[in-house]
Structures are given as C-alpha cells and as structure tokens.
Protein backbone atom coordinates (compact mmCIF):
# COMPACT_ATOMS: atom_id res chain seq x y z
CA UNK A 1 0.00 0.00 0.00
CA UNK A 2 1.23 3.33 -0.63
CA UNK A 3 2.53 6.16 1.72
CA UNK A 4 -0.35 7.96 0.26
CA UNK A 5 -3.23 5.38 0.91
CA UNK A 6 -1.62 3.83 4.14
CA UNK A 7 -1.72 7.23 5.39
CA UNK A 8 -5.25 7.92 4.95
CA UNK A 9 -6.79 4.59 5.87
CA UNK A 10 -4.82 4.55 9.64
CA UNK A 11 -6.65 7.93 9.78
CA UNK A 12 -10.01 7.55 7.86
CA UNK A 13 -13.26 8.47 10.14
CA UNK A 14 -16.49 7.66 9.15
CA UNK A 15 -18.20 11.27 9.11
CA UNK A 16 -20.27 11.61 5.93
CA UNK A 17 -20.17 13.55 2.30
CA UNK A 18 -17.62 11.22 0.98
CA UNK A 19 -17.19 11.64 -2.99
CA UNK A 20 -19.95 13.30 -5.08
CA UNK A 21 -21.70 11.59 -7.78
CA UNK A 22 -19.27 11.84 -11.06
CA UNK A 23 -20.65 14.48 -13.54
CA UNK A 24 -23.09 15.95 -11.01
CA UNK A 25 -21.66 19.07 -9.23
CA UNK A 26 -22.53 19.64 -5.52
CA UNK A 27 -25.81 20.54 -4.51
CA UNK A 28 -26.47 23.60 -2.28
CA UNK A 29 -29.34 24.87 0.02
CA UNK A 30 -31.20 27.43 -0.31
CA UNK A 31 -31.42 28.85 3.27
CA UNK A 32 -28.86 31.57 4.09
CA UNK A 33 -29.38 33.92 6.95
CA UNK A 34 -28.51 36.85 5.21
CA UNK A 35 -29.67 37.68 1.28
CA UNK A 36 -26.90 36.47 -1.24
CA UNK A 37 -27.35 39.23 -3.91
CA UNK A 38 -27.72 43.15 -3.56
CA UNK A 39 -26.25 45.95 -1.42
CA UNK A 40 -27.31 44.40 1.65
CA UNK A 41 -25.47 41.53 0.61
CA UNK A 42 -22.17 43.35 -0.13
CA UNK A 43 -22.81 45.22 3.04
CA UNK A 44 -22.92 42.18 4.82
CA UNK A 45 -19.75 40.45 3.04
CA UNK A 46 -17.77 43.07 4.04
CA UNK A 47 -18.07 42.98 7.60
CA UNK A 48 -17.23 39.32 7.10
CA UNK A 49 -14.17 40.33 5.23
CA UNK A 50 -13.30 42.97 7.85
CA UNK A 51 -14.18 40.10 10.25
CA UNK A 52 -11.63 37.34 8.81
CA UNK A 53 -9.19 39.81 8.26
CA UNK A 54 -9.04 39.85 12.08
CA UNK A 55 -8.70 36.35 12.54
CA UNK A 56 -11.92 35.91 14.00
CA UNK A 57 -14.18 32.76 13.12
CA UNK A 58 -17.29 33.55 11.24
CA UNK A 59 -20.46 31.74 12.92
CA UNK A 60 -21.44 28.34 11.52
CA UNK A 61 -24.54 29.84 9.63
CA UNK A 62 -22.22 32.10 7.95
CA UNK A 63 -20.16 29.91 7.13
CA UNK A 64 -22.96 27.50 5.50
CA UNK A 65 -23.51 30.75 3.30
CA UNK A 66 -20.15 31.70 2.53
CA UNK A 67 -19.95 27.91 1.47
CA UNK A 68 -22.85 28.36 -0.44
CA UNK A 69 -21.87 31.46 -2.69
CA UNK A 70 -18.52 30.15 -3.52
CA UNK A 71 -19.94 26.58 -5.07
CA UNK A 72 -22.33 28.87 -7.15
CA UNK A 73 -19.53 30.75 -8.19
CA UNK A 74 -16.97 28.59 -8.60
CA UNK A 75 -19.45 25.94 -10.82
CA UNK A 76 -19.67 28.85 -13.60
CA UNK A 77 -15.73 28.09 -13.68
CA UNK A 78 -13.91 26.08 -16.13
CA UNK A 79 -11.09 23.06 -15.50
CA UNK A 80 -8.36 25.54 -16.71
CA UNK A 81 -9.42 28.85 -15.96
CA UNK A 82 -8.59 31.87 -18.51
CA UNK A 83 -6.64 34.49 -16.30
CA UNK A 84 -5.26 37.53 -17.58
CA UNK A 85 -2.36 39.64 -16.42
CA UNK A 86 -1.49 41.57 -14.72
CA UNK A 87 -1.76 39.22 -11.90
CA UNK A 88 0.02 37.93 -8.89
CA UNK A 89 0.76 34.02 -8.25
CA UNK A 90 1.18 32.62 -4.66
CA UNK A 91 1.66 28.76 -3.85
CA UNK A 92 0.92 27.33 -0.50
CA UNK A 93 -0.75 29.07 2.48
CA UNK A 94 -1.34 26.53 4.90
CA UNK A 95 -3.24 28.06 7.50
CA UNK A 96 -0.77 30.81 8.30
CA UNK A 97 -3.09 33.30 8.24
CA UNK A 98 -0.85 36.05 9.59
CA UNK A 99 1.76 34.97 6.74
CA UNK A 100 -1.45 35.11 4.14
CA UNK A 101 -2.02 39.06 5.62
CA UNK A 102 1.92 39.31 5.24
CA UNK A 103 1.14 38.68 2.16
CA UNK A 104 -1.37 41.39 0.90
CA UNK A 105 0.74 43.78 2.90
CA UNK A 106 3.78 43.34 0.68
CA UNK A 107 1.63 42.54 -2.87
CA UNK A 108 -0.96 44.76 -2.24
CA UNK A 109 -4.70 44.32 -1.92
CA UNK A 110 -8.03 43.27 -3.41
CA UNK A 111 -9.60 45.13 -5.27
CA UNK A 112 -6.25 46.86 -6.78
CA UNK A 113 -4.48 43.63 -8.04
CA UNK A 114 -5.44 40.58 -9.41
CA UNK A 115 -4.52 36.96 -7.48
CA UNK A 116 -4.33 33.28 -8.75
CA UNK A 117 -3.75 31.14 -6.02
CA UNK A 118 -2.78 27.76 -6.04
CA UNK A 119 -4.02 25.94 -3.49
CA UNK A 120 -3.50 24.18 0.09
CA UNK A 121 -5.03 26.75 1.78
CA UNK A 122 -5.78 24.40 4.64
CA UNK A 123 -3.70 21.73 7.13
CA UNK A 124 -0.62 22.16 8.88
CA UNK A 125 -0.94 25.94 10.62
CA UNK A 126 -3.17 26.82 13.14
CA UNK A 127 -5.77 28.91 11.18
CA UNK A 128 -6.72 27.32 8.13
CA UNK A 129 -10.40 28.16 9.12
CA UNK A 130 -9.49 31.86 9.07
CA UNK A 131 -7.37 31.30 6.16
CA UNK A 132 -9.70 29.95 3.72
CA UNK A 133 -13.03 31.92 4.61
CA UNK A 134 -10.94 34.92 4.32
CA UNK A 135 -10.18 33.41 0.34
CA UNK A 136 -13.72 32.09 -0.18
CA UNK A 137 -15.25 35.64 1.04
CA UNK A 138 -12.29 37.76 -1.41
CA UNK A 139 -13.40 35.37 -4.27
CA UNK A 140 -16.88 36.15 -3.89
CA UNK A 141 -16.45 39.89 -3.14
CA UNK A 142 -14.38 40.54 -6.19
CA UNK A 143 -14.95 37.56 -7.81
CA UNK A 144 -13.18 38.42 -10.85
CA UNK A 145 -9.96 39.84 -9.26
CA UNK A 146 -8.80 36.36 -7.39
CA UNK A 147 -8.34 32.67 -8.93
CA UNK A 148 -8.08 29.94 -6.35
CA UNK A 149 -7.13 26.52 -7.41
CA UNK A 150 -7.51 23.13 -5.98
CA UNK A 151 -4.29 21.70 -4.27
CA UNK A 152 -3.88 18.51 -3.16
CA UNK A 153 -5.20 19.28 0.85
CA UNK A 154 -8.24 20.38 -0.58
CA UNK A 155 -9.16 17.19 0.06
CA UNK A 156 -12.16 14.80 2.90
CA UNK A 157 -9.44 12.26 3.27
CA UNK A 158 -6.43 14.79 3.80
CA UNK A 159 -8.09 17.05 5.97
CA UNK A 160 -8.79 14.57 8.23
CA UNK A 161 -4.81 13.70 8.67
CA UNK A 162 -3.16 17.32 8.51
CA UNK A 163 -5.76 19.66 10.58
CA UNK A 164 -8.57 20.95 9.42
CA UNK A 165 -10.82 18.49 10.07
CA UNK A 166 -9.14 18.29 13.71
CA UNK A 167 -9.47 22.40 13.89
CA UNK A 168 -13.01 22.71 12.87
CA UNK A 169 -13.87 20.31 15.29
CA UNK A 170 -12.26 22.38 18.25
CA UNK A 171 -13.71 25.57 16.59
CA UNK A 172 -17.73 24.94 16.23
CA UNK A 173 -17.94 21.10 18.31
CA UNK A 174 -18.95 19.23 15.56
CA UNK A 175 -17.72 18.50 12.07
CA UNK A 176 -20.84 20.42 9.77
CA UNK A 177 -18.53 23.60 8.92
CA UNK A 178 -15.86 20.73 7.29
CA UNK A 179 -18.79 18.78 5.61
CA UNK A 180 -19.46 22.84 4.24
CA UNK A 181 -15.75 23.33 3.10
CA UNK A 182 -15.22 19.80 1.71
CA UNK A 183 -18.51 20.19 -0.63
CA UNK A 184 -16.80 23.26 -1.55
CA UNK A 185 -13.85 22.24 -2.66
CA UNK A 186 -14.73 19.69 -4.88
CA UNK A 187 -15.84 22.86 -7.07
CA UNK A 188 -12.79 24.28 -7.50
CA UNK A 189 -10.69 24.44 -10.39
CA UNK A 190 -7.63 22.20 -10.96
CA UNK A 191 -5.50 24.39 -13.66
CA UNK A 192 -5.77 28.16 -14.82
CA UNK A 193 -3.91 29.52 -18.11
CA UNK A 194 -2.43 33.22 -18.19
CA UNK A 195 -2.74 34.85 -21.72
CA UNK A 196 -2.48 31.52 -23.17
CA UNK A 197 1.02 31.29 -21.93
CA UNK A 198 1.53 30.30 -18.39
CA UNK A 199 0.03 26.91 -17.13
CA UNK A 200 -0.63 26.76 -13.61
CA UNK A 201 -1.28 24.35 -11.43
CA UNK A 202 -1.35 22.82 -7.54
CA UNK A 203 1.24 19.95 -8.17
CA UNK A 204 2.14 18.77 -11.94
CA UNK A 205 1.78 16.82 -15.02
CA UNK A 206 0.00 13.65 -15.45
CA UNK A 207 0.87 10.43 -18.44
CA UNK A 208 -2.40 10.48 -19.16
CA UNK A 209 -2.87 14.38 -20.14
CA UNK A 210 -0.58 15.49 -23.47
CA UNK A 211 -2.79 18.89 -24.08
CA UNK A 212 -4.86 21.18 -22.40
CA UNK A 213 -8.39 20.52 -24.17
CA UNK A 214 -8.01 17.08 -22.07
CA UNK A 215 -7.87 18.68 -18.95
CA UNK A 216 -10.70 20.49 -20.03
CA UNK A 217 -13.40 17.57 -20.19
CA UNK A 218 -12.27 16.43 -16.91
CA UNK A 219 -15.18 15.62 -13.91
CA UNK A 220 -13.58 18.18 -11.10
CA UNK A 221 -16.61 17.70 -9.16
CA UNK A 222 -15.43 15.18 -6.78
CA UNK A 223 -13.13 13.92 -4.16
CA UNK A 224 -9.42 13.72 -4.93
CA UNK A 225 -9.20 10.20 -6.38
CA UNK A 226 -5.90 8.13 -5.39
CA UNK A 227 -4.96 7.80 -8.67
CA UNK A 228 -5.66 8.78 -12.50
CA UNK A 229 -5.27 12.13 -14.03
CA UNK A 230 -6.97 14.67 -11.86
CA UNK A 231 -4.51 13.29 -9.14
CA UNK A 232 -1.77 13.37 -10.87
CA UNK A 233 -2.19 17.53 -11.24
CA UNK A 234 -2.74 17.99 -7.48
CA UNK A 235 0.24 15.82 -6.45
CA UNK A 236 3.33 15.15 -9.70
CA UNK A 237 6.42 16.93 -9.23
CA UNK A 238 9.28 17.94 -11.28
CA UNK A 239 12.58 15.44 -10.96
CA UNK A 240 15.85 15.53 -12.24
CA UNK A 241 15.36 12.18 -13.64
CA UNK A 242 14.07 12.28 -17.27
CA UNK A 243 11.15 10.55 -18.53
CA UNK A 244 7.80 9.24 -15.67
CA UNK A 245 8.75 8.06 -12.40
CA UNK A 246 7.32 7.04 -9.15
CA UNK A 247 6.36 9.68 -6.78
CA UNK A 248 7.87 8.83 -2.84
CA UNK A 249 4.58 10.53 -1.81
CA UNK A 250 2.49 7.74 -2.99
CA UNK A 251 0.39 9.74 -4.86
CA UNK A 252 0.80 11.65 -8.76
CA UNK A 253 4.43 10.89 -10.58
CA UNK A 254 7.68 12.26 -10.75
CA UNK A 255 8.36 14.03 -14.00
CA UNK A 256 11.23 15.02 -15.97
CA UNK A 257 12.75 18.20 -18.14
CA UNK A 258 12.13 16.60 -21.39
CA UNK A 259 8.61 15.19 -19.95
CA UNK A 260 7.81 19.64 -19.25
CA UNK A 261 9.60 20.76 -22.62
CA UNK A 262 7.45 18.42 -24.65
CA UNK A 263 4.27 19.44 -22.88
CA UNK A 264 4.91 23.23 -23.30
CA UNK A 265 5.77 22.87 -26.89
CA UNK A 266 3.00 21.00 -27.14
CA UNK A 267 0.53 23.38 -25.98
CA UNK A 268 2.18 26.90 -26.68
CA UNK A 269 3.32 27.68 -23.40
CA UNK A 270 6.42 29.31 -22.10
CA UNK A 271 6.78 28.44 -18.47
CA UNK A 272 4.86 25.97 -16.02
CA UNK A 273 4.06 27.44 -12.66
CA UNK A 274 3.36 25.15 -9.49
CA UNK A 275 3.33 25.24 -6.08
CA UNK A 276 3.54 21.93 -3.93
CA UNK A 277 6.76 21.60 -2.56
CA UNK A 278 8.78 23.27 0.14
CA UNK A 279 11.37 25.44 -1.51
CA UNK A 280 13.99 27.36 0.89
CA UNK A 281 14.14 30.69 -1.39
CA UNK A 282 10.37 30.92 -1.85
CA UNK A 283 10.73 29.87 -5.39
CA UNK A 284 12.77 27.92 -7.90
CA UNK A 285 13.40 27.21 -11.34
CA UNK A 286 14.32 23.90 -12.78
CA UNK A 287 14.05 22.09 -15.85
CA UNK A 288 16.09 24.18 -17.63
CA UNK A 289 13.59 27.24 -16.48
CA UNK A 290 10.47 25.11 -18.22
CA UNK A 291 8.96 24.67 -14.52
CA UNK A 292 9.02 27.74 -11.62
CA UNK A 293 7.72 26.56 -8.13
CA UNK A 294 6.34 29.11 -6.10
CA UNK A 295 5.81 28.70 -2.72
CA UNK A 296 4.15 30.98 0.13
CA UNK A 297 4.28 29.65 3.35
CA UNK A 298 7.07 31.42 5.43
CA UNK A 299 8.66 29.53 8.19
CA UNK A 300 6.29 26.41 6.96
CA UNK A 301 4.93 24.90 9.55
CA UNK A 302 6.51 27.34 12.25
CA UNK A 303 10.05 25.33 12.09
CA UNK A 304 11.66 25.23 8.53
CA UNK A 305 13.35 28.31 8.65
CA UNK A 306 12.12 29.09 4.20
CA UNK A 307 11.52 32.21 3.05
CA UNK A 308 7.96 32.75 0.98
CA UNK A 309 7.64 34.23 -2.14
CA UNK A 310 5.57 35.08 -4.71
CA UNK A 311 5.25 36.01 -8.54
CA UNK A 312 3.86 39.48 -9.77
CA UNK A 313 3.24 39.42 -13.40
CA UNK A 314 2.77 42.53 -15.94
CA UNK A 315 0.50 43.41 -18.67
CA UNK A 316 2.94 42.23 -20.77
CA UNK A 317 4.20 38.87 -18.28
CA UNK A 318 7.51 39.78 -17.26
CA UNK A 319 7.45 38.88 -13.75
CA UNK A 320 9.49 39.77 -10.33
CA UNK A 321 9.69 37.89 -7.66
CA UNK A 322 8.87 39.56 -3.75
CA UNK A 323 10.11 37.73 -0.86
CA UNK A 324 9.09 37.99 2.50
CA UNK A 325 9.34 36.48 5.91
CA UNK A 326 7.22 35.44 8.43
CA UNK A 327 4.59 37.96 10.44
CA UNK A 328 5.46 39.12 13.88
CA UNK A 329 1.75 38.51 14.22
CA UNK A 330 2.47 34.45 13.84
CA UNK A 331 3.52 33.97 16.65
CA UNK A 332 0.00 34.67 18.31
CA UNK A 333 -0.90 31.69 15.80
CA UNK A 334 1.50 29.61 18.02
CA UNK A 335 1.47 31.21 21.34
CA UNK A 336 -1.37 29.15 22.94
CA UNK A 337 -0.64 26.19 20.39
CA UNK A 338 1.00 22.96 21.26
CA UNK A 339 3.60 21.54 18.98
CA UNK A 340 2.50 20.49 15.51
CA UNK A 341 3.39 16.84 14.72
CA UNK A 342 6.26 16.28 12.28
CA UNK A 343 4.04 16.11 9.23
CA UNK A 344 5.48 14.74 6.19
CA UNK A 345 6.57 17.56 4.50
C-alpha cells in the first residue's frame, strides 16, 4: 500500500459527504441567513471580510452561506481557468493566516491587483479556518480579481490527517462547517492559463494528459481520487530524472525536463508554474527554467526556517519575484498552540 493510501486509511473516520456523484456538481441549500445578492449583501460580506481579516471565526450559519456562494460561483468556472495579467501568483498558504495578511501587505490588496492562487489553503498551521473563509469571502467579493485553485489538501481524506478536520472540530464542536468546506472544494478548479502562456497548477503533469483541451473535459466535481489524471495535477512533481517516475509521496508521478519541454511545446506555453513543494528561497526554477515553483508559506509549519515568495506578473508577463518572511503577528498563531506533529513535508 502506498505512503499515500496507508496514510489515509490509519486515519479515515467515518463522518459523511464522501465523494460526489461523477458528472453531477454539488448541490447547495437554499437557506442563508442573510440575502446572497444586492447591497445588503455586499454590506454584509464586508463585515465578514473585515471580520476574517481579524482572525476571527465567522459563525457556523455564515459559514454555510459563505460555502454556499462560492460553489455557485466557482461551478460557472472552467477546468483551466482563462486568467489575464497583470496578476500575482502565490503557492501554499497553509493556514498561516498572519503569513497570508503578510502577504497582501507586501503585494498589495483586493480590489487593486489581481490573485491566482494555487491551493492548500488548509492543514498544517493553526488557522486554516481563518485562512480559507478569508479566500472564499475575497473570491466572492471581487470575484473576478482572485483565482483559487484546488491543491492537493483540498481534500475529505487529507483534511482529516493534517488539521482541518481536527481544527473545525475544536472551533464549532462538531464537524458540519468541514462537511461545508469539503462540498466546496470539490468545485474548485484544478489548472488556470495566463494569456495563453503560463500553465498553472497545484502539483504537476500527469501520463495520461498530453494537451490542455483534455484537462478540459475532466469531472472536477469530486473527491481527490488516489490515482488517475486529476490526481496526478494535485500531487506530480518535477525530478531531475528524465522521462515518468514514481512519486515517494504515494500519490501523482515524478516528471522530468524533457517530460515539461514536450508538454509546453506541445501546448504553446512558455513556463509551467506550481506550487507543492517546500522550496527554501520561496521559489525555484528547474528544468532548464520550463517549470518555476512558487511557494508561500514562510517559516512552513513554524520550524523550517524558508523564506515565501511570490510572482507578480505585468500586462505584458515579465514577472518579479517579492520575498518575504514570516509575520510578527504568527507567533499569536503559536502562542497558545502545542507543537504540531512532524508532518510529512
């Protein structure tokens, strides 16, 4: 059995809303306690934003409805979502929400700048509640300005391992807000494509997926299955090895320069970005600059010592790269907090 599978059947908990049915996107209710359209409703969303960007929990209703407006948002979005520049590209969060405000401070904010995200929003830091309302509420306030991807933690089975199962559970006393999240994530969008140029993606490439147009006709709207295609973008990664190789997660494929080159020319694209893996600089280039990976978690986990980064692209996609370092806020994330286990990183 794999690292991957072994890991998540020693954990597994029977709690409900395991996969949705294939080709029929999640379902949603139609009670919210507060209108979902109108100036009300904006009124409303941004006291929630104001709210989040605090830190502070939103209510369980709330966050029913927050849950509720992203899936009808995010199901009017396609596999590989059309972004255009200028925009701003930032890999893993992982419920450092102080390092996610770190973030904005340095980039800038919403509405001013456009984001693509892309993904694991949630497991591993303290405040991936915090972390991904505050993303869900952004995407639905300016729902145009912000692209957030699927990563691989976006996940029923691997939320119930790294955290946020665990955390929602200490937050509300029962596991309804997860049920809420999980539904919501099976609606996200596993790829987006910048001016027809920059593929983007949670983890990698897949040997079953030569082009684009086949990640297109995809079914999204499900759990994160163990193996096939759709896993494979959530959890690949780049090797120095040439050619398809097992991944030592247990989960996508290991893939090489000339595997990226051929893909690229393939498809018309300069560069591949990706988040996925811990890189000490914040980002790095390999495969002979076919592949960047970008990733935004400073100080991941509160013990590796990286720095974050991410990628600000222009009208006309030359990019820079900003740095930054932890919050001094984090360490009210960690203050109260025991020690996180030694996740596999």
């Amino acid at each position: 059995m794999s690292k991957f599978k072994s890991r998540i059947s020693s954990a597994h908990r029977q709690v409900g809303h395991g996969r949705t049915q294939q080709n029929v996107a999640p379902s949603t209710s139609t009670y919210c306690p507060v209108p979902l359209k109108g100036k009300a409703y904006i009124k409303e969303l941004d006291k929630w934003i104001e709210h989040l960007f605090r830190c502070e929990k939103l209510s369980e209703h709330q966050a029913k409805c927050l849950c509720e407006k992203t899936q009808e948002i995010l199901l009017k979005e396609a596999n590989v979502q059309e972004v255009k520049c200028p925009v701003t590209i930032c890999g893993d969060i992982h419920g450092q929400f102080h390092d996610l405000f770190e973030l904005f401070h340095i980039a800038g904010k919403l509405p001013d700048l456009n984001f693509l995200f892309m993904g694991d929003y949630v497991d591993r830091g303290y405040c991936s509640l915090e972390t991904v309302s505050l993303l869900f509420a952004l995407k639905i306030r300016y729902t145009n300005r912000i692209t957030i991807l699927r990563g691989n933690h976006e996940s029923r089975q691997i939320t119930q391992v790294y955290g946020f199962y665990d955390e929602i559970l200490q937050k509300y006393g029962n596991a309804e807000v997860w049920k809420y999240f999980t539904a919501t994530f099976d609606c996200l969008p596993l790829t987006a494509l910048i001016e027809g140029q920059i593929f983007c993606l949670h983890g990698g490439l897949s040997p079953s997926l030569d082009t684009i147009d086949q990640i297109r006709v995809l079914d999204r709207f499900q759990e994160v299955p163990h193996e096939g295609p759709m896993c494979d973008l959530l959890w690949s990664d780049p090797d120095e090895r040439a050619g398809w190789g097992a991944s030592p997660r247990g989960a996508g494929y290991t893939f090489g320069k000339d595997i990226s080159e051929s893909f690229n020319r393939i498809n018309g694209l300069t560069l591949i970005a990706r988040a996925h893996q811990l890189v000490m600089e914040g980002y790095n280039w390999c495969h002979n600059r076919n592949v960047i990976t970008i990733f935004s978690a400073p100080n991941y986990c509160y013990r590796c010592g990286n720095a974050a980064a991410i990628m600000e692209l222009d009208d006309y996609l030359k990019y820079t790269f900003l740095q930054f370092d932890p919050s001094p806020d984090t360490k009210e994330e960690t203050s109260q907090k025991e020690r996180l286990p030694d996740y596999f990183l």
